[in-house]
C-alpha atoms as a PDB file:
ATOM      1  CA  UNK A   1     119.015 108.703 168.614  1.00  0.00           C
ATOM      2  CA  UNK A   2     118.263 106.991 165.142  1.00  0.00           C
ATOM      3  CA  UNK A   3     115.112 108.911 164.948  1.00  0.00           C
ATOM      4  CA  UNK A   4     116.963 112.187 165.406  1.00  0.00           C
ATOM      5  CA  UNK A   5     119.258 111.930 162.926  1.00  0.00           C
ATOM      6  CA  UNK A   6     116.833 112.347 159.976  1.00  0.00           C
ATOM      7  CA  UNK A   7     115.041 115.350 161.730  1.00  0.00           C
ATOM      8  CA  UNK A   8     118.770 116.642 162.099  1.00  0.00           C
ATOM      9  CA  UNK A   9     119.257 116.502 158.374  1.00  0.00           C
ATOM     10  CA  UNK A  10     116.107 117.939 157.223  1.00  0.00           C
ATOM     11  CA  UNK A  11     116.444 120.912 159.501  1.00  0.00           C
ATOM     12  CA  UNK A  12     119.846 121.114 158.522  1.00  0.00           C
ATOM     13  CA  UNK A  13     118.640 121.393 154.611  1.00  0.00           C
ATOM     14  CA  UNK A  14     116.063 123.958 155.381  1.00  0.00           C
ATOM     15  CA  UNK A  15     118.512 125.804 156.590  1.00  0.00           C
ATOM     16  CA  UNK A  16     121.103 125.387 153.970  1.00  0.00           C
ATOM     17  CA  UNK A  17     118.068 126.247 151.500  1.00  0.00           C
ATOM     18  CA  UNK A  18     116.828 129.506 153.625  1.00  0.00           C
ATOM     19  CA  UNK A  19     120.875 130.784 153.561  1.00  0.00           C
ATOM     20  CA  UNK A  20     121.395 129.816 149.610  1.00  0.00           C
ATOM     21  CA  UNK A  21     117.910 131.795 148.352  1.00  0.00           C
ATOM     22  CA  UNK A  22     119.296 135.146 150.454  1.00  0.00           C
ATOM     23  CA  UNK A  23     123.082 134.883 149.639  1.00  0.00           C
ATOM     24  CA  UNK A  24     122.645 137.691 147.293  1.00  0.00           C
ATOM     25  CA  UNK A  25     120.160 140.146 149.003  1.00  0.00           C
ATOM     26  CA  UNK A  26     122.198 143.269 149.977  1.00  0.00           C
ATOM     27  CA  UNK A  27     119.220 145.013 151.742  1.00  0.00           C
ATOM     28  CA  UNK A  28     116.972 143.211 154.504  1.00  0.00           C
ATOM     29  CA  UNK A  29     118.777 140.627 154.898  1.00  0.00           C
ATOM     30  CA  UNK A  30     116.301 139.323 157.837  1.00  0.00           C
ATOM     31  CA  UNK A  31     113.301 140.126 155.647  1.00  0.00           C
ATOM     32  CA  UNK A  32     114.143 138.374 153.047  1.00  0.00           C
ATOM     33  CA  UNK A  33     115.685 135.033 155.021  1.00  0.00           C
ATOM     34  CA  UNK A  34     111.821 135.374 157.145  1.00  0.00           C
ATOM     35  CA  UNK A  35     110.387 135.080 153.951  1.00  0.00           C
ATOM     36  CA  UNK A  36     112.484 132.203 152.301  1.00  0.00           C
ATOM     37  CA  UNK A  37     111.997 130.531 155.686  1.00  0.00           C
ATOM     38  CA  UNK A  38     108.405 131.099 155.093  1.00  0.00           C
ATOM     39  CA  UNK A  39     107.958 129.770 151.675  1.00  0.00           C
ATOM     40  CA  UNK A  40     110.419 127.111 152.411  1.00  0.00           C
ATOM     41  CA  UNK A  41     108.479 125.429 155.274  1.00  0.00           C
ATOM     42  CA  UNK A  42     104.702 126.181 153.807  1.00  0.00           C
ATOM     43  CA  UNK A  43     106.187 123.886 150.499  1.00  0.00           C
ATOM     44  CA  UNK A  44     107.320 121.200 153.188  1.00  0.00           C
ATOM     45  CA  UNK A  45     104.229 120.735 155.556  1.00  0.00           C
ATOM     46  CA  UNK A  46     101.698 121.119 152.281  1.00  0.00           C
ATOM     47  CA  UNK A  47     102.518 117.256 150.923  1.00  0.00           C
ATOM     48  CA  UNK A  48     103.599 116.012 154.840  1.00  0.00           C
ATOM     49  CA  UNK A  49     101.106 116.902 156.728  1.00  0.00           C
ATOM     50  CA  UNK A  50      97.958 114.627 154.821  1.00  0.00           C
ATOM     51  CA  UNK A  51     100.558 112.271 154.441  1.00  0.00           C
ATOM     52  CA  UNK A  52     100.980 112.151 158.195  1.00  0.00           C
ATOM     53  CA  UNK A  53      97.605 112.656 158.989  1.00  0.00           C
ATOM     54  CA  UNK A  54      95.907 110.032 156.718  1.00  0.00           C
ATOM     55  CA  UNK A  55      99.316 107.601 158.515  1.00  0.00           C
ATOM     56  CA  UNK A  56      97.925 108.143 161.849  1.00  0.00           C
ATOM     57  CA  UNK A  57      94.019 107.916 161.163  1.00  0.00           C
ATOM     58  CA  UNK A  58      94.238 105.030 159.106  1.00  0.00           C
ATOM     59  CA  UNK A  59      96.607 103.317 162.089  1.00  0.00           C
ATOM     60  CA  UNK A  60      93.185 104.125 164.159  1.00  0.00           C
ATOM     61  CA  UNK A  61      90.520 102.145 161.881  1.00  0.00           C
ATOM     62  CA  UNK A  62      93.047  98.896 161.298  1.00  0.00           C
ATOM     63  CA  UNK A  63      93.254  98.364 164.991  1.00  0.00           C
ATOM     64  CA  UNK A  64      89.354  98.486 165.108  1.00  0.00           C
END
């Protein structure tokens, strides 16, 4: 359950990001929250994802 709870809040701040950046759209409102969605994860997963991956391979040559 502890390991939820930070997954819970960082979803819950995507989401509170996605709903703030198309507050104001008057047309397409589902185009435009897609596309903040969009953005909004491709800025997350570009610095997490060679942080995770360089956490898990270099977990791999330690235990060698």
């Amino acid at each position: 359950m502890k390991k939820m709870l930070p997954a819970f809040f960082i979803l819950l701040g995507i989401g509170c990001m996605t709903l703030s950046s198309t507050a104001f759209h008057t047309r397409y409102l589902g185009h435009y929250r897609m596309e903040s969605l969009l953005c909004i994860c491709l800025f997350l997963i570009v610095p997490v994802l060679p942080a995770f991956l360089f956490k898990r391979f270099s977990k791999k040559t330690k235990k060698e």
